[in-house]
N, C-alpha and C. Protein backbone atom coordinates (compact mmCIF):
# COMPACT_ATOMS: atom_id res chain seq x y z
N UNK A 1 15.59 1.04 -13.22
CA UNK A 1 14.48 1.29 -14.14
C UNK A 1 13.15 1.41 -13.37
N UNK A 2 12.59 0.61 -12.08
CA UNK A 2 11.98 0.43 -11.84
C UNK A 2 11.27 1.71 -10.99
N UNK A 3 12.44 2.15 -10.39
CA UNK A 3 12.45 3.47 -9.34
C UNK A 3 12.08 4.24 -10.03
N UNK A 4 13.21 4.72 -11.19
CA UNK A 4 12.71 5.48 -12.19
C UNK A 4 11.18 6.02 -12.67
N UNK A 5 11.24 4.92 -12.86
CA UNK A 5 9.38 4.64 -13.37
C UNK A 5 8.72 5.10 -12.12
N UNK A 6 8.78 4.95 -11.01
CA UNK A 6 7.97 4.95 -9.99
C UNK A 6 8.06 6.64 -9.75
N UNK A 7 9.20 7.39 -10.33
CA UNK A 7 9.29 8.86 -9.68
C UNK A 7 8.74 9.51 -10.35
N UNK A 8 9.13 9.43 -11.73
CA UNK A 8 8.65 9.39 -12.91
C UNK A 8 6.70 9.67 -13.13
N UNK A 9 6.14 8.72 -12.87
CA UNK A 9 4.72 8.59 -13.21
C UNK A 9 3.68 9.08 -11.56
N UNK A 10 4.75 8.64 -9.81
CA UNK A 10 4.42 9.34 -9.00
C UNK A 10 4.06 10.90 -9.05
N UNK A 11 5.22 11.63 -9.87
CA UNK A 11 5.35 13.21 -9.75
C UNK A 11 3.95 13.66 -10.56
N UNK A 12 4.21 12.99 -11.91
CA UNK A 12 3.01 13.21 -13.17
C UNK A 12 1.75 13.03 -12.67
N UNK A 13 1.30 11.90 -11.89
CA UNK A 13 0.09 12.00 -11.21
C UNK A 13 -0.14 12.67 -10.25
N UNK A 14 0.87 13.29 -9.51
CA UNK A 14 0.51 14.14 -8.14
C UNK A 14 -0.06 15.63 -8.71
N UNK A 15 0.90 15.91 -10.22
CA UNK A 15 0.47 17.54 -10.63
C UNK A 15 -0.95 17.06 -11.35
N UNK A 16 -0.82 16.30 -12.19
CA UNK A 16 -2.18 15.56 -12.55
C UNK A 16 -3.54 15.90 -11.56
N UNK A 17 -3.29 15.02 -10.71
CA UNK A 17 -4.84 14.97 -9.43
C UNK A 17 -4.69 15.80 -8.85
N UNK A 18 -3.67 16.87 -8.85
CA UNK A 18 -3.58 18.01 -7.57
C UNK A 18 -4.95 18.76 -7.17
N UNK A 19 -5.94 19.25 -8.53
CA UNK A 19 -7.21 19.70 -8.00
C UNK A 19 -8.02 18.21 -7.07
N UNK A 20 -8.01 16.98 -7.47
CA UNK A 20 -9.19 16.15 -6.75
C UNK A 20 -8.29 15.99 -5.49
N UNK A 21 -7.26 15.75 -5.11
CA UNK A 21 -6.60 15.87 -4.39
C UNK A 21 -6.94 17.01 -3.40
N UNK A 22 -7.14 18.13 -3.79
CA UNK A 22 -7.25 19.45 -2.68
C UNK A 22 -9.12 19.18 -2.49
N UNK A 23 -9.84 18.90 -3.52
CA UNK A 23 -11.41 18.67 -3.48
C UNK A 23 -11.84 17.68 -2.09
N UNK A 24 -11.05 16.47 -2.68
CA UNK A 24 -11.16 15.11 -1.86
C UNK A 24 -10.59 15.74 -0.17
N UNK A 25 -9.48 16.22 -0.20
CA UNK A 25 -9.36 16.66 1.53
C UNK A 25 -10.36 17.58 1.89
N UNK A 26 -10.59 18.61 1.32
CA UNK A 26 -11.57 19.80 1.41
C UNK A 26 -12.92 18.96 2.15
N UNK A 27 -13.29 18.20 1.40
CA UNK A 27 -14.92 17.27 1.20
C UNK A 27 -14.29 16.28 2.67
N UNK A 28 -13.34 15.80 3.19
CA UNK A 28 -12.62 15.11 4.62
C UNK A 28 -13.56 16.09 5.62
N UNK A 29 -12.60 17.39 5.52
CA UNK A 29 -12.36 18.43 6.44
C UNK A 29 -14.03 18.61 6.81
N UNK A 30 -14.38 18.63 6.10
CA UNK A 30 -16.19 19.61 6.17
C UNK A 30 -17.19 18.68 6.71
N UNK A 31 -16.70 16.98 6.54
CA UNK A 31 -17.86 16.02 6.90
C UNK A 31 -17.41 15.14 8.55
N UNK A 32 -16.03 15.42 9.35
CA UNK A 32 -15.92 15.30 10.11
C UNK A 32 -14.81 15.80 10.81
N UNK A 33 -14.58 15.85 11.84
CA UNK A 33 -13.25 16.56 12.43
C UNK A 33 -12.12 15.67 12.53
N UNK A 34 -11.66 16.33 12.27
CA UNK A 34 -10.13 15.77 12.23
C UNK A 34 -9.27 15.93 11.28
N UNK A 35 -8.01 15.34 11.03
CA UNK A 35 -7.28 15.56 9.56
C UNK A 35 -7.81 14.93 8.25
N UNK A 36 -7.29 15.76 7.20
CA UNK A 36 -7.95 15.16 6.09
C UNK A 36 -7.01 13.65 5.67
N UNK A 37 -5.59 13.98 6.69
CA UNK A 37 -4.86 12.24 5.72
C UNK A 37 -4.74 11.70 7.60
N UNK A 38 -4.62 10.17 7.02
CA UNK A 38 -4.83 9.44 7.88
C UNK A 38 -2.86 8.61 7.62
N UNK A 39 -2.45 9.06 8.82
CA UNK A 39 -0.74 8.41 8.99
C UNK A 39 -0.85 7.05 10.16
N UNK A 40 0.02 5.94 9.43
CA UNK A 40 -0.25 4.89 10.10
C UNK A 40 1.09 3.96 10.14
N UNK A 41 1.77 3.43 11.24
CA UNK A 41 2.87 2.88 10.28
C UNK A 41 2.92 1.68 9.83
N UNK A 42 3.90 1.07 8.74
CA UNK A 42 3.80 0.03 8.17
C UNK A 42 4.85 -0.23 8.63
N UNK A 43 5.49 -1.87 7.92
CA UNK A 43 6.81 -2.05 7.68
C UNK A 43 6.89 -2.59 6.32
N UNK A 44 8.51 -1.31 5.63
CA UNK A 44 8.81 -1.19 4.53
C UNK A 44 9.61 -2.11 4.18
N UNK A 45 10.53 -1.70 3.33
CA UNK A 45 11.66 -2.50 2.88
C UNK A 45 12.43 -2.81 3.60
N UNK A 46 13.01 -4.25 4.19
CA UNK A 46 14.06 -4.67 5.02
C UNK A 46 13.69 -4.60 6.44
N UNK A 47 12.18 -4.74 6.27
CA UNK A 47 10.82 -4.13 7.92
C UNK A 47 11.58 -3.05 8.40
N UNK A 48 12.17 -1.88 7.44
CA UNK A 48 12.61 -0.13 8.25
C UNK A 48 10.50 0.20 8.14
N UNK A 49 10.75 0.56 9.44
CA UNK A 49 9.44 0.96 9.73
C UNK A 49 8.99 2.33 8.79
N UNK A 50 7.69 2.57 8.45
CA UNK A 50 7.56 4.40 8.20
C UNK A 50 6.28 4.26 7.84
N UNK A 51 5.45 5.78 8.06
CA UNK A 51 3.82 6.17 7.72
C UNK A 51 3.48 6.25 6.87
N UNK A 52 3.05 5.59 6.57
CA UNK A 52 1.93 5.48 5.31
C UNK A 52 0.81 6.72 5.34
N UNK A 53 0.57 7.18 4.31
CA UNK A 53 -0.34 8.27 4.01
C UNK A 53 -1.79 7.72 2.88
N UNK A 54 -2.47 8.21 3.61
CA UNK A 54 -3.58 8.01 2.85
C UNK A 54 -4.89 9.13 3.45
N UNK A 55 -5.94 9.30 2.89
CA UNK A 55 -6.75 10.04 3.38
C UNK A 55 -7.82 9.66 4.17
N UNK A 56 -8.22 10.28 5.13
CA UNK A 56 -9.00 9.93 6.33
C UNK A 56 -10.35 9.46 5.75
N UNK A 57 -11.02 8.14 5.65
CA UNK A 57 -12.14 7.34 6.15
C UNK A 57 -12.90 7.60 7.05
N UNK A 58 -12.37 7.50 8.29
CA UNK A 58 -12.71 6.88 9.36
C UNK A 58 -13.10 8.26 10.87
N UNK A 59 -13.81 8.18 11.66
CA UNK A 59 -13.65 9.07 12.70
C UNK A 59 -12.31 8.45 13.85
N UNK A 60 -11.97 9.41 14.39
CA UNK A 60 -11.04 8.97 15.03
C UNK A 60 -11.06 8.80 16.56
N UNK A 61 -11.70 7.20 16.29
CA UNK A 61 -11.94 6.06 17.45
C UNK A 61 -11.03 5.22 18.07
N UNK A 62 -10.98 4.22 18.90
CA UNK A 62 -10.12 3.20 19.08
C UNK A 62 -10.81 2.06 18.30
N UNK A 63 -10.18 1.46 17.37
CA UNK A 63 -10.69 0.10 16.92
C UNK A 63 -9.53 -0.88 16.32
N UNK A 64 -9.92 -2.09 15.21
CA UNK A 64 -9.16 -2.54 14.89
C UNK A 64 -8.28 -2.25 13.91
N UNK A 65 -6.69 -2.70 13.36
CA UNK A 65 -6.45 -2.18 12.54
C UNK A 65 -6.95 -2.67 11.20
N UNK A 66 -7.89 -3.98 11.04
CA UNK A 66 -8.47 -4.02 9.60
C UNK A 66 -9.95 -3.90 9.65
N UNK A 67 -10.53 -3.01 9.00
CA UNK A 67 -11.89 -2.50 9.14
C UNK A 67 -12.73 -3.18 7.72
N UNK A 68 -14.23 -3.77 8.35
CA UNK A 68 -15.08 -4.01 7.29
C UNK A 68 -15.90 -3.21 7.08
N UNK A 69 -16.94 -3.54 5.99
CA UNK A 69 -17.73 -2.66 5.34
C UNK A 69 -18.90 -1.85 6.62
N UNK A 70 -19.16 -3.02 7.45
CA UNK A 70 -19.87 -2.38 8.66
C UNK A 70 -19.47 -1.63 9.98
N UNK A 71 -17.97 -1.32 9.61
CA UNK A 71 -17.02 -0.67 10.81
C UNK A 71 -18.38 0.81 11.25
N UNK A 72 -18.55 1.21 12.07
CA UNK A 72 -19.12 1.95 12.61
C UNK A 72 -18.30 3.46 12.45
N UNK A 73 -17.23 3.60 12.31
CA UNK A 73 -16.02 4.48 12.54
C UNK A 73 -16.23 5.39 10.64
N UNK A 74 -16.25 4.16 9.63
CA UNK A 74 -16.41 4.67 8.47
C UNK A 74 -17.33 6.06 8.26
N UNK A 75 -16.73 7.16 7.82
CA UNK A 75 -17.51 8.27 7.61
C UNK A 75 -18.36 8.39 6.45
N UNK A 76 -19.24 8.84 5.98
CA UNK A 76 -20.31 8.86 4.42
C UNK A 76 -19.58 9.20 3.39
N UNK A 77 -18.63 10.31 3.73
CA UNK A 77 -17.40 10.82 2.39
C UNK A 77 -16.26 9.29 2.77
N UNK A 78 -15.89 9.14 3.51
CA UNK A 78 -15.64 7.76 3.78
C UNK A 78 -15.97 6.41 2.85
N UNK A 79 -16.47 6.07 2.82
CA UNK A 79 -17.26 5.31 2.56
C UNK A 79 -16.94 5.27 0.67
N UNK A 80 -17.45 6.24 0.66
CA UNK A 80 -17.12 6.67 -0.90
C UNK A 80 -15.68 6.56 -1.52
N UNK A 81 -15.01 7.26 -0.73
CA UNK A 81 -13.35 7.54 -1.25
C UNK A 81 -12.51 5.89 -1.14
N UNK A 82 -13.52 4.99 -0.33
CA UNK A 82 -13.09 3.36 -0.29
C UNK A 82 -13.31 2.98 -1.54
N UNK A 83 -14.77 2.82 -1.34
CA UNK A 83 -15.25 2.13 -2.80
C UNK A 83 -14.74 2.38 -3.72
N UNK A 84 -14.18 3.92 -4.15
CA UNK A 84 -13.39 3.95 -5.41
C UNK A 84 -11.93 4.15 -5.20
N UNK A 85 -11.52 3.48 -4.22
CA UNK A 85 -10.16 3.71 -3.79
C UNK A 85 -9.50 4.79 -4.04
N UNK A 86 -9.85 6.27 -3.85
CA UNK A 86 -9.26 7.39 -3.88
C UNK A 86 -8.41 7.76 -2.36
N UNK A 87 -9.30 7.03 -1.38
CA UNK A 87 -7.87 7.47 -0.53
C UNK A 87 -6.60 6.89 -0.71
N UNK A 88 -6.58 6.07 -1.60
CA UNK A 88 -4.95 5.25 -1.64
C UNK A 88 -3.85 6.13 -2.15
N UNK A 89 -5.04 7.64 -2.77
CA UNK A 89 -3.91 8.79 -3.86
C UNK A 89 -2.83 9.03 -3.37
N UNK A 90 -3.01 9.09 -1.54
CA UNK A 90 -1.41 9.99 -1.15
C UNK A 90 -0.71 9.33 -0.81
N UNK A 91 -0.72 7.73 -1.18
CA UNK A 91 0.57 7.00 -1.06
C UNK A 91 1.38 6.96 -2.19
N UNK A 92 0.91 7.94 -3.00
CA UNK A 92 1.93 8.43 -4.06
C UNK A 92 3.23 9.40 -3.97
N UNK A 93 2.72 9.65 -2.48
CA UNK A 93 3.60 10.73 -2.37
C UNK A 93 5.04 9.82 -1.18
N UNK A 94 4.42 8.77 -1.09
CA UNK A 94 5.05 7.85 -0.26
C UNK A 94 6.21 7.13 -1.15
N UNK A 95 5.59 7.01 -2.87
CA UNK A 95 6.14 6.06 -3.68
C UNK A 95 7.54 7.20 -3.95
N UNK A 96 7.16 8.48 -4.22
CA UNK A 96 8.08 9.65 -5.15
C UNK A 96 9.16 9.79 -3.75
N UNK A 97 9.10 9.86 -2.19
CA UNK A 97 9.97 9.75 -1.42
C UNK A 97 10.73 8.69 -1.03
N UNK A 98 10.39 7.36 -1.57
CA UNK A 98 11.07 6.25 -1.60
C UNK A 98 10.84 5.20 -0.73
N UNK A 99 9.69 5.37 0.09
CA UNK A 99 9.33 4.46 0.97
C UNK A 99 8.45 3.19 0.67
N UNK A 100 7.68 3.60 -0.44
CA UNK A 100 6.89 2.88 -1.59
C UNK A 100 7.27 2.73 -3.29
N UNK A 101 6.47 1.59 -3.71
CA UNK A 101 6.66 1.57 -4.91
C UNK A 101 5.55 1.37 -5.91
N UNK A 102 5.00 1.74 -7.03
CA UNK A 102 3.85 1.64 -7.70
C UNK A 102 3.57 0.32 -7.13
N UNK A 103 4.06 -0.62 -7.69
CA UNK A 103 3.87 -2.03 -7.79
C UNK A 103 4.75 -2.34 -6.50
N UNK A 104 3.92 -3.51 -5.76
CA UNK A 104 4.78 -4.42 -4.45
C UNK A 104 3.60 -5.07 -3.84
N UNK A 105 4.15 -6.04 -2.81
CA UNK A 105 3.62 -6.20 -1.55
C UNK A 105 2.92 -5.74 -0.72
N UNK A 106 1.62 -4.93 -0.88
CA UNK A 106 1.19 -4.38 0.23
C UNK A 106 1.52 -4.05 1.75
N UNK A 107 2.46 -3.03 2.10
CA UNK A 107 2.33 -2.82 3.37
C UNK A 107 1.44 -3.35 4.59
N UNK A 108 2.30 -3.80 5.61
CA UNK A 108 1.00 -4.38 6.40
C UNK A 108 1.90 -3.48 7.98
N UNK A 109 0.61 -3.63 9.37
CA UNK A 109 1.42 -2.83 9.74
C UNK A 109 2.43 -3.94 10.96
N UNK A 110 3.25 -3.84 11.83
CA UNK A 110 3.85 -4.32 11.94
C UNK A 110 3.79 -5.66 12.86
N UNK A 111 2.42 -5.38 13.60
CA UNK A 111 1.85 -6.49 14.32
C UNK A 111 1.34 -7.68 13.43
N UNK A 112 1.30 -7.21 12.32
CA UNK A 112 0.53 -8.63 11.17
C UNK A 112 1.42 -9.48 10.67
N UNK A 113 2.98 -8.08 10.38
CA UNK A 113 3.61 -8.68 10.12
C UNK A 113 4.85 -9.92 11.43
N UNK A 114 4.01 -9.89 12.15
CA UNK A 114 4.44 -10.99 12.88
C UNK A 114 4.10 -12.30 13.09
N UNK A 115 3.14 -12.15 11.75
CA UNK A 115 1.75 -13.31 11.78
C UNK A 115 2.51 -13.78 10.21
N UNK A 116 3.62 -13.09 9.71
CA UNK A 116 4.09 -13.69 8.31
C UNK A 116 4.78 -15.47 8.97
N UNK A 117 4.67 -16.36 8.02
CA UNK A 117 5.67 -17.04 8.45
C UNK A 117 7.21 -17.01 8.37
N UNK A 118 7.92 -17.21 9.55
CA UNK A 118 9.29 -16.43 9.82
C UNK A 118 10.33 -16.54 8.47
N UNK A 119 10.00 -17.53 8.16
CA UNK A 119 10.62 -17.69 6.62
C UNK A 119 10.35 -16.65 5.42
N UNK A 120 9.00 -16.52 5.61
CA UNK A 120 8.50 -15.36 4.69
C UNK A 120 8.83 -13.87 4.36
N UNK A 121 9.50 -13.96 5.57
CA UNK A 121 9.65 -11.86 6.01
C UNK A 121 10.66 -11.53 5.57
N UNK A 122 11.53 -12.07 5.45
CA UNK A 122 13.07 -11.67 4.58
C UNK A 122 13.18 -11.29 3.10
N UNK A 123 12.12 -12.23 2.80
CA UNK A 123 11.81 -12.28 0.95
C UNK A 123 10.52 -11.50 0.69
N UNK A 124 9.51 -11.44 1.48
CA UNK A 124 8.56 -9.92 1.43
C UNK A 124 9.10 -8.71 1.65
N UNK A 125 9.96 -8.59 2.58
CA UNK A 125 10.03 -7.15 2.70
C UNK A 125 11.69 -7.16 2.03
N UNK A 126 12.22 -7.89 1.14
CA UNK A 126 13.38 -7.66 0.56
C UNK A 126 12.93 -6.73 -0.86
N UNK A 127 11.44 -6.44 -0.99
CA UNK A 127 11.06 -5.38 -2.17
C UNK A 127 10.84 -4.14 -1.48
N UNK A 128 10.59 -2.67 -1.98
CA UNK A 128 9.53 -1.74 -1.23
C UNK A 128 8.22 -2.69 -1.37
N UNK A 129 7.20 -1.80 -0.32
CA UNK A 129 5.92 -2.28 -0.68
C UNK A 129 5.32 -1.49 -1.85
N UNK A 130 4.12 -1.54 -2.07
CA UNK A 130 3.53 -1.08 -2.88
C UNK A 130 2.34 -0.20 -2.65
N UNK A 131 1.73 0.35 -3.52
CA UNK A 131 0.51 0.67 -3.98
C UNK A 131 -0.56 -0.02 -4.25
N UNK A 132 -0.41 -1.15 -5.15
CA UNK A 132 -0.91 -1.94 -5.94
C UNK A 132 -0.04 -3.56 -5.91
N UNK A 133 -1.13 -4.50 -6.64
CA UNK A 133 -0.23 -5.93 -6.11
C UNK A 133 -1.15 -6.91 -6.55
N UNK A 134 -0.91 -8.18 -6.92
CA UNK A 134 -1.76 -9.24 -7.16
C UNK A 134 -2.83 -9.29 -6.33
N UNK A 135 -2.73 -9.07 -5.25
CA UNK A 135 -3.34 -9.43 -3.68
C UNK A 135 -4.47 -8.46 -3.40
N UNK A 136 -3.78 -6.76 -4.29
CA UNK A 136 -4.50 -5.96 -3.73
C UNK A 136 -6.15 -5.93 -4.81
N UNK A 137 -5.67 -6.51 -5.90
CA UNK A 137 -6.51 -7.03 -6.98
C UNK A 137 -7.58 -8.18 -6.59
N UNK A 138 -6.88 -9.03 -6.17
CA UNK A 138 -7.83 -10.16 -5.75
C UNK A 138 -8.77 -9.68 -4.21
N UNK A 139 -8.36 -9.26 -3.42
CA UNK A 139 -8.70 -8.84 -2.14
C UNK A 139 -8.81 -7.33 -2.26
N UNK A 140 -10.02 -6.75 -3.46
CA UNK A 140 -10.27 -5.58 -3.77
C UNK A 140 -11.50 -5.12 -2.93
N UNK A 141 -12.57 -6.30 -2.69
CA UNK A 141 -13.12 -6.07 -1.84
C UNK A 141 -13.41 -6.77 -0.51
N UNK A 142 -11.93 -6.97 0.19
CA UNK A 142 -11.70 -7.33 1.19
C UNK A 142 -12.58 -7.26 2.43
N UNK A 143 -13.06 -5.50 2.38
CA UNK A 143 -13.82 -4.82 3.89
C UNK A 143 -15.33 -5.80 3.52
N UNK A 144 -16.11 -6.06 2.57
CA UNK A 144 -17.26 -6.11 2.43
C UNK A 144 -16.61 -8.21 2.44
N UNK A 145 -15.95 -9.02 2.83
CA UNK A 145 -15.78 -10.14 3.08
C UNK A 145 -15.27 -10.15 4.26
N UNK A 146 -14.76 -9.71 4.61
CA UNK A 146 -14.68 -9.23 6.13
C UNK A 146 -15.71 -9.29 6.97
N UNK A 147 -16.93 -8.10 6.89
CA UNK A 147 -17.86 -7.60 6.81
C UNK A 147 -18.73 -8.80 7.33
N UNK A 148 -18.48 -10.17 6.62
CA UNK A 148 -19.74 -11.52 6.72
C UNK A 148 -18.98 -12.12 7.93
N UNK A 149 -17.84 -12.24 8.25
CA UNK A 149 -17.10 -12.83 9.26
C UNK A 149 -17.30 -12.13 10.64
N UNK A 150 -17.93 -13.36 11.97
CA UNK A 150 -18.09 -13.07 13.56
C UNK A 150 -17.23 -12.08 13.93
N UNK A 151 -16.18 -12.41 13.51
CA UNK A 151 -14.81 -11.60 14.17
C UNK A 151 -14.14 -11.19 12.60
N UNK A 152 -13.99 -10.25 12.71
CA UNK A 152 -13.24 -9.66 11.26
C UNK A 152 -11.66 -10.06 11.23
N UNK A 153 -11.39 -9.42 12.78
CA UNK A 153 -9.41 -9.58 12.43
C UNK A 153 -9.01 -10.95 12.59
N UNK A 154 -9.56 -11.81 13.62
CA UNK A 154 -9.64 -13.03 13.49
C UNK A 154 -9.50 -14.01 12.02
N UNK A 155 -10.54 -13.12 11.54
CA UNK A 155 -10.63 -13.86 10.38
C UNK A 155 -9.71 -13.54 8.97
N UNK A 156 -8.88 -12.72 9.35
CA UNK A 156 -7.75 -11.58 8.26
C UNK A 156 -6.77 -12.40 8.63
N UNK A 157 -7.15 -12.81 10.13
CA UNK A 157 -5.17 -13.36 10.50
C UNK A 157 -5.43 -15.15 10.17
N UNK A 158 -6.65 -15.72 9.65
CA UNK A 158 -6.73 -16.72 9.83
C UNK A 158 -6.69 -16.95 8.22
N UNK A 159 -7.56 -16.51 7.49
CA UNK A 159 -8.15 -16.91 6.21
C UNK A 159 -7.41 -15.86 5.66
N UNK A 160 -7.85 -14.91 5.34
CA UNK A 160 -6.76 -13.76 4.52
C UNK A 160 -5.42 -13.44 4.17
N UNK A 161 -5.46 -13.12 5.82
CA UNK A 161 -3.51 -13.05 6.12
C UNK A 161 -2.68 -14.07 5.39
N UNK A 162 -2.68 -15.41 5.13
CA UNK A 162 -2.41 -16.46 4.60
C UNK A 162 -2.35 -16.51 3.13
N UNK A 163 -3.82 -15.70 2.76
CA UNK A 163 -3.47 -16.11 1.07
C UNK A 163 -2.65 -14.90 0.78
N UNK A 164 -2.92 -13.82 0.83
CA UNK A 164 -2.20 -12.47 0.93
C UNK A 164 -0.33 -13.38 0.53
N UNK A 165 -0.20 -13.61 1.79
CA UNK A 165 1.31 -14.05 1.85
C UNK A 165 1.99 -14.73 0.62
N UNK A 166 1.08 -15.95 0.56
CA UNK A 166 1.33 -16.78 -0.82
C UNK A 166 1.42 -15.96 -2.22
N UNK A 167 0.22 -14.96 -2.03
CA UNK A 167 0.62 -13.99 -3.17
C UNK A 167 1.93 -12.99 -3.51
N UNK A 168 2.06 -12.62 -2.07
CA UNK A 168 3.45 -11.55 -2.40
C UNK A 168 4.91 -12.42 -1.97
N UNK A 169 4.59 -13.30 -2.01
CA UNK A 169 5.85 -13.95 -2.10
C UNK A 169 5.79 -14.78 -3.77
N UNK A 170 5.01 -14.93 -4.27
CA UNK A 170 4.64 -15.55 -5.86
C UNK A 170 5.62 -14.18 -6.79
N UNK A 171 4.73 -12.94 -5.72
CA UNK A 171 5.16 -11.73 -6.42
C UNK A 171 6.92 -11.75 -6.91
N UNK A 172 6.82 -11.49 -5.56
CA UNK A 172 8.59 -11.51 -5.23
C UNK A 172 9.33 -12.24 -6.42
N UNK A 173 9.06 -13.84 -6.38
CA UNK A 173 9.90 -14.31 -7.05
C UNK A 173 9.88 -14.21 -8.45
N UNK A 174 8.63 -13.79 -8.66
CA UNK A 174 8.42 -13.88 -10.30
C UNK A 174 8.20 -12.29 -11.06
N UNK A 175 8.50 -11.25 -10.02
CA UNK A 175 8.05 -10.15 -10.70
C UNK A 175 9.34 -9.28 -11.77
N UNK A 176 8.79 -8.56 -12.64
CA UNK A 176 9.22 -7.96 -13.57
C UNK A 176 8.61 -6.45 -13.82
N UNK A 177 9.48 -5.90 -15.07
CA UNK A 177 8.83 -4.55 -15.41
C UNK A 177 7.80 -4.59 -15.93
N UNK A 178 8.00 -5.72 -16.82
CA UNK A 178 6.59 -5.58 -17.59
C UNK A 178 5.08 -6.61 -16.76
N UNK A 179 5.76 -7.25 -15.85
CA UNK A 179 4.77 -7.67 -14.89
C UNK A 179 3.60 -6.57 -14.41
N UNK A 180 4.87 -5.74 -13.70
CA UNK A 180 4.38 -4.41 -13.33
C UNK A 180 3.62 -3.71 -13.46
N UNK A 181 4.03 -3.56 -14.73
CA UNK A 181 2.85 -2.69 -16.14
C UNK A 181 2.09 -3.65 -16.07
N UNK A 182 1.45 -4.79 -15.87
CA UNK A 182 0.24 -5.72 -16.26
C UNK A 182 -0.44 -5.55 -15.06
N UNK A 183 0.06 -5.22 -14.07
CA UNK A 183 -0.23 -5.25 -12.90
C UNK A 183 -1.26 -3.79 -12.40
N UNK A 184 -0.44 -2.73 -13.11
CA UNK A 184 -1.54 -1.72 -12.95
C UNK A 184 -2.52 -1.30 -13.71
N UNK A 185 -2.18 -1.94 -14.98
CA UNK A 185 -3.52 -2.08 -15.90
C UNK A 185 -4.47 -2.51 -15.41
N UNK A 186 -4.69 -4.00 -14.78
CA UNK A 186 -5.22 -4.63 -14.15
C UNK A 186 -6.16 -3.99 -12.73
N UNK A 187 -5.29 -3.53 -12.01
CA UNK A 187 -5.65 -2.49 -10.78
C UNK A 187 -6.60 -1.42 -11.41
N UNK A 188 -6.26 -0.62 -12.48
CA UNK A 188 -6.68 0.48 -13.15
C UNK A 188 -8.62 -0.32 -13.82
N UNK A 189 -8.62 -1.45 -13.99
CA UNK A 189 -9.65 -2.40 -14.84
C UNK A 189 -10.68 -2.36 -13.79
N UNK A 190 -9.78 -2.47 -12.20
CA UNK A 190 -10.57 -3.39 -11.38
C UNK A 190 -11.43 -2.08 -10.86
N UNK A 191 -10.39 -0.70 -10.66
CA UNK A 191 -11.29 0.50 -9.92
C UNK A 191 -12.51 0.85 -10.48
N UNK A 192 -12.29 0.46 -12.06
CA UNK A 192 -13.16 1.32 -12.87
C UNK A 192 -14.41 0.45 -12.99
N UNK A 193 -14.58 -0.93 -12.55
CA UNK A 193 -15.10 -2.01 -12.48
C UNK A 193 -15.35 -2.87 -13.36
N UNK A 194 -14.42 -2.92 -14.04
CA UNK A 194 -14.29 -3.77 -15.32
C UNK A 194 -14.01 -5.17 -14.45
């Protein structure tokens, strides 16, 4: 049922946004060089590794892999497509090929996930990840708390990384369909800034 749903409402929103979709890369392409999607890998279900898609932020520097609100790298169309989380659109196309799922665990990439506790990683990544997630709700504006911290990743693998965990393992054990559905209502509340 769950997959279902996920191919289901993936496909409908991809023909859906297909114009902001071609706008949003177009508006990438014109404000800095490089590609308009940004490929990165995670670890998925059962930690099988694979790229995550999303659209380019950032200029393409060497830095860390979790960026705050004052990352230097963030582009002005950047910047924008965060705040209203529109680059997260083309991990829809991640959900409809099966590597993702509306609802999960947030993908992390695979160095963080070595920072799970060893107990933890079997029962996180025994879901796909997600799109969306308790975590990604509560830690909506993660970059701009980040942002106040000496050391940013320091402080992701110390303070963050930690609650994150507690959440998608809460997930895990207690999630449902209709969780699900509460779950992106919720997500849907938080973009719009309700």
């Amino acid at each position: 049922m769950k997959r279902l749903f996920d191919v289901v409402v993936s496909a409908v929103m991809l023909v859906l946004l297909s114009p902001l979709l071609l706008v949003v890369a177009v508006l990438i392409k014109l404000s800095s060089p490089g590609p308009a999607f940004f490929r990165q890998e995670r670890a998925g279900r059962h930690g099988r590794i694979f790229r995550i898609h999303k659209f380019r932020t950032m200029r393409k520097v060497p830095g860390f892999a979790v960026t705050s609100d004052t990352d230097p790298r963030i582009t002005a169309v950047g910047r924008i497509l965060r705040a209203t989380k529109l680059d997260e659109l083309p991990q829809l196309f991640d959900v409809l090929a099966g590597t993702m799922s509306l609802v999960g665990p947030r993908p992390e990439v695979p160095r963080y996930v070595e920072h799970w506790p060893p107990a933890a990683r079997p029962r996180i990544l025994s879901v796909r990840p997600g799109i969306t997630d308790p975590a990604s709700i509560a830690y909506r504006n993660e970059s701009a708390e980040l942002a106040l911290a000496p050391d940013p990743e320091e402080y992701y693998l110390s303070v963050v990384l930690p609650r994150k965990v507690e959440m998608y393992l809460a997930y895990v054990a207690d999630r449902t369909w209709l969780g699900d559905l509460r779950i992106l209502a919720q997500t849907a509340c938080a973009v719009v800034g309700r």
